[in-house]
C-alpha atoms as a PDB file:
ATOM      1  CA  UNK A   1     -26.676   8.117   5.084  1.00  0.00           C
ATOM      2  CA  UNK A   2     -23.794   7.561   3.541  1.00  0.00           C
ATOM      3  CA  UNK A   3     -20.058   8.215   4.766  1.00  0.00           C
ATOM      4  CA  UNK A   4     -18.224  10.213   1.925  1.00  0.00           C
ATOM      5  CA  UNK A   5     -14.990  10.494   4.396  1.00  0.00           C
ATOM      6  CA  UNK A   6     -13.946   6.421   4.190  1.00  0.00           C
ATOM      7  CA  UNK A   7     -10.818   5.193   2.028  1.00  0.00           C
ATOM      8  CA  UNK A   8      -9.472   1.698   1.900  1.00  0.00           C
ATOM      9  CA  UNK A   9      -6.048   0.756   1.986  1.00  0.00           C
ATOM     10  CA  UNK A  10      -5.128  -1.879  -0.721  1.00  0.00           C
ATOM     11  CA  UNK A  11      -1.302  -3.485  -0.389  1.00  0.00           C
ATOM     12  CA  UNK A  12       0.335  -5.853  -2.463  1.00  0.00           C
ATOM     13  CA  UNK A  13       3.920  -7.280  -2.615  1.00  0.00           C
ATOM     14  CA  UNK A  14       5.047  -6.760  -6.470  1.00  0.00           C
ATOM     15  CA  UNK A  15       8.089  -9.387  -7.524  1.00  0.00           C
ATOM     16  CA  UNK A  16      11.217  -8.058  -9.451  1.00  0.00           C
ATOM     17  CA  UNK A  17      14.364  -8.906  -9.853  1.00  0.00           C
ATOM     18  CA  UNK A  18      17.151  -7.434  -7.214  1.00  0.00           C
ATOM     19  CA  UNK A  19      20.390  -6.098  -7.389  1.00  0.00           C
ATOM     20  CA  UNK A  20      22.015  -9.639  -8.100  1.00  0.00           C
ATOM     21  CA  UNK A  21      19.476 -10.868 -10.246  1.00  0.00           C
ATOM     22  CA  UNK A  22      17.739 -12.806  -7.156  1.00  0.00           C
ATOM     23  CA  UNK A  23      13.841 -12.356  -6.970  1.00  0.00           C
ATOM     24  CA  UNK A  24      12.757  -9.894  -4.396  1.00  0.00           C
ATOM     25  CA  UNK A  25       9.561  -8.173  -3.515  1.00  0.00           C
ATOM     26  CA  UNK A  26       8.628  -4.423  -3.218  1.00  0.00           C
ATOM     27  CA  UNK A  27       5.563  -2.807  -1.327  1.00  0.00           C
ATOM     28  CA  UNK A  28       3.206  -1.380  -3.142  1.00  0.00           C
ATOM     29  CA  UNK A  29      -0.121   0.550  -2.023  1.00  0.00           C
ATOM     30  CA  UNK A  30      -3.232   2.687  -3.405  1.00  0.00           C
ATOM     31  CA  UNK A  31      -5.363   4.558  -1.583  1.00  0.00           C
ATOM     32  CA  UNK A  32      -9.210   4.007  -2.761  1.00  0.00           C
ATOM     33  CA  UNK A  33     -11.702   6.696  -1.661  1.00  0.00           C
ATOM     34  CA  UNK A  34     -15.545   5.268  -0.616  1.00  0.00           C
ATOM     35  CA  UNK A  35     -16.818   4.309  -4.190  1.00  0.00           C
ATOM     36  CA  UNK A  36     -13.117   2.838  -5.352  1.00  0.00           C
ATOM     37  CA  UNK A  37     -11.608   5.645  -6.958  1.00  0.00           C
ATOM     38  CA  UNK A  38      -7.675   5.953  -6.808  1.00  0.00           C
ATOM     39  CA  UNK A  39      -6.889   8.893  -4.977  1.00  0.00           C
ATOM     40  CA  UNK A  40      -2.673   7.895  -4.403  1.00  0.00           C
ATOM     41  CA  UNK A  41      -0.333   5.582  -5.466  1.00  0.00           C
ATOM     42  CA  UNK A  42       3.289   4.255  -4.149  1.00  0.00           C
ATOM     43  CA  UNK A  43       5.569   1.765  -4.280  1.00  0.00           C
ATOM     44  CA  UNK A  44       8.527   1.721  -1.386  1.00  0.00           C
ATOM     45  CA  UNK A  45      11.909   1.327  -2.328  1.00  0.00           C
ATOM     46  CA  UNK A  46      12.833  -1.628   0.125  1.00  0.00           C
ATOM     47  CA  UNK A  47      13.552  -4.768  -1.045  1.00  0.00           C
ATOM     48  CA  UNK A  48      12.269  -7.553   0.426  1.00  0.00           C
ATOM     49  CA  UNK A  49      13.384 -11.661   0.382  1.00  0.00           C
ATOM     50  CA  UNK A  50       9.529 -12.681   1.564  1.00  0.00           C
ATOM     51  CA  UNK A  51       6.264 -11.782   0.380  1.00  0.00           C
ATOM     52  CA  UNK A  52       5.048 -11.611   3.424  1.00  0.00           C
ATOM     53  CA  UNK A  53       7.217  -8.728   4.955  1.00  0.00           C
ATOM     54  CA  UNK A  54       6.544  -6.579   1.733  1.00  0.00           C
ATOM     55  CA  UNK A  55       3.057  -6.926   2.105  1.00  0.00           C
ATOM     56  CA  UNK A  56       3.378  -5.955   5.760  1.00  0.00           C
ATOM     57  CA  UNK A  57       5.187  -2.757   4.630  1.00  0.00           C
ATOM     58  CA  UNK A  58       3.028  -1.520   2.096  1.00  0.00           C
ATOM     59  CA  UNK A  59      -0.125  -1.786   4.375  1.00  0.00           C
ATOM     60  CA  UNK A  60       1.701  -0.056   6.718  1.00  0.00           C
ATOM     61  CA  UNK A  61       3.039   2.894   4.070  1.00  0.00           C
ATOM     62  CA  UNK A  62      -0.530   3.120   3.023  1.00  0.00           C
ATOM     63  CA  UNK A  63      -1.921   3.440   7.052  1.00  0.00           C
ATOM     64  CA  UNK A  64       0.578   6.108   7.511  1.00  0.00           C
ATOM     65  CA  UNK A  65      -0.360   8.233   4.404  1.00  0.00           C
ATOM     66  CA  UNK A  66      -3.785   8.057   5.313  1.00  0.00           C
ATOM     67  CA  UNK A  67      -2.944   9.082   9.204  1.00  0.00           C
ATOM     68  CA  UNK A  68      -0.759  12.237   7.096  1.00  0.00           C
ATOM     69  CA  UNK A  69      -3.661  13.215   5.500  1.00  0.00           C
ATOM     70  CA  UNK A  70      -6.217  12.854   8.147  1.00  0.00           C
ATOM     71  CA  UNK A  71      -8.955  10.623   7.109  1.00  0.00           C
ATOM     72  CA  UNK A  72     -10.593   7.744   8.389  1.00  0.00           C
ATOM     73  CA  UNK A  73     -10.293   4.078   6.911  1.00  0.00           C
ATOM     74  CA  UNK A  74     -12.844   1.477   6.384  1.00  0.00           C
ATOM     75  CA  UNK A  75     -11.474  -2.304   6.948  1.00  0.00           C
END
Protein backbone atom coordinates (compact mmCIF):
# COMPACT_ATOMS: atom_id res chain seq x y z
CA UNK A 1 0.00 0.00 0.00
CA UNK A 2 1.01 3.08 -0.71
CA UNK A 3 1.66 6.18 1.71
CA UNK A 4 -0.28 9.26 0.22
CA UNK A 5 0.84 11.38 3.52
CA UNK A 6 4.91 11.64 2.49
CA UNK A 7 6.49 15.03 1.10
CA UNK A 8 10.12 15.64 0.40
CA UNK A 9 11.97 18.56 1.23
CA UNK A 10 14.15 19.87 -1.71
CA UNK A 11 16.78 22.94 -0.72
CA UNK A 12 19.04 24.72 -2.79
CA UNK A 13 21.34 27.78 -2.27
CA UNK A 14 20.39 30.29 -5.30
CA UNK A 15 23.48 32.95 -6.10
CA UNK A 16 22.70 36.75 -6.55
CA UNK A 17 24.28 39.61 -6.22
CA UNK A 18 24.20 41.50 -2.57
CA UNK A 19 23.80 44.77 -1.39
CA UNK A 20 27.43 45.84 -2.56
CA UNK A 21 27.45 44.05 -5.61
CA UNK A 22 29.42 40.99 -3.86
CA UNK A 23 27.96 37.44 -4.72
CA UNK A 24 25.87 36.00 -2.00
CA UNK A 25 23.55 33.09 -1.66
CA UNK A 26 19.83 32.85 -0.61
CA UNK A 27 17.84 29.68 0.66
CA UNK A 28 15.49 28.45 -1.30
CA UNK A 29 12.99 25.37 -0.72
CA UNK A 30 9.84 23.43 -2.30
CA UNK A 31 7.86 21.19 -0.75
CA UNK A 32 7.09 17.99 -3.12
CA UNK A 33 4.10 15.83 -2.10
CA UNK A 34 4.59 11.67 -2.69
CA UNK A 35 4.43 11.60 -6.60
CA UNK A 36 6.59 15.12 -6.98
CA UNK A 37 4.05 17.60 -7.20
CA UNK A 38 4.87 21.21 -5.81
CA UNK A 39 2.69 21.83 -3.08
CA UNK A 40 4.90 25.29 -1.58
CA UNK A 41 7.50 27.37 -2.51
CA UNK A 42 10.01 29.96 -0.60
CA UNK A 43 12.95 31.61 -0.75
CA UNK A 44 14.39 33.28 2.76
CA UNK A 45 15.50 36.63 2.80
CA UNK A 46 19.03 36.04 4.48
CA UNK A 47 21.94 36.51 2.74
CA UNK A 48 24.50 34.28 2.91
CA UNK A 49 28.66 34.53 2.05
CA UNK A 50 28.80 30.39 1.69
CA UNK A 51 26.82 28.00 -0.11
CA UNK A 52 26.94 25.83 2.36
CA UNK A 53 25.13 27.82 5.21
CA UNK A 54 22.28 28.77 2.68
CA UNK A 55 21.72 25.38 1.88
CA UNK A 56 21.63 24.55 5.59
CA UNK A 57 18.89 27.22 5.99
CA UNK A 58 16.63 26.39 3.39
CA UNK A 59 16.47 22.64 4.46
CA UNK A 60 15.81 23.80 7.62
CA UNK A 61 12.87 26.53 6.44
CA UNK A 62 11.47 23.69 4.49
CA UNK A 63 11.60 21.04 7.84
CA UNK A 64 9.87 23.67 9.75
CA UNK A 65 6.99 24.33 7.24
CA UNK A 66 6.39 20.84 7.00
CA UNK A 67 6.44 20.41 11.09
CA UNK A 68 3.65 23.77 10.70
CA UNK A 69 1.62 21.87 8.66
CA UNK A 70 1.79 18.52 10.21
CA UNK A 71 2.92 15.96 7.82
CA UNK A 72 5.44 13.45 7.69
CA UNK A 73 8.67 13.56 5.40
CA UNK A 74 10.31 10.92 3.43
CA UNK A 75 14.35 11.24 3.28
Amino acid sequence: MENHSKYRVVAKAVKHNGLAGEQVYRASYRILDHIGEEIEASTGTNDFVDITSAFNEAFALGHERLRELGVDTVQ
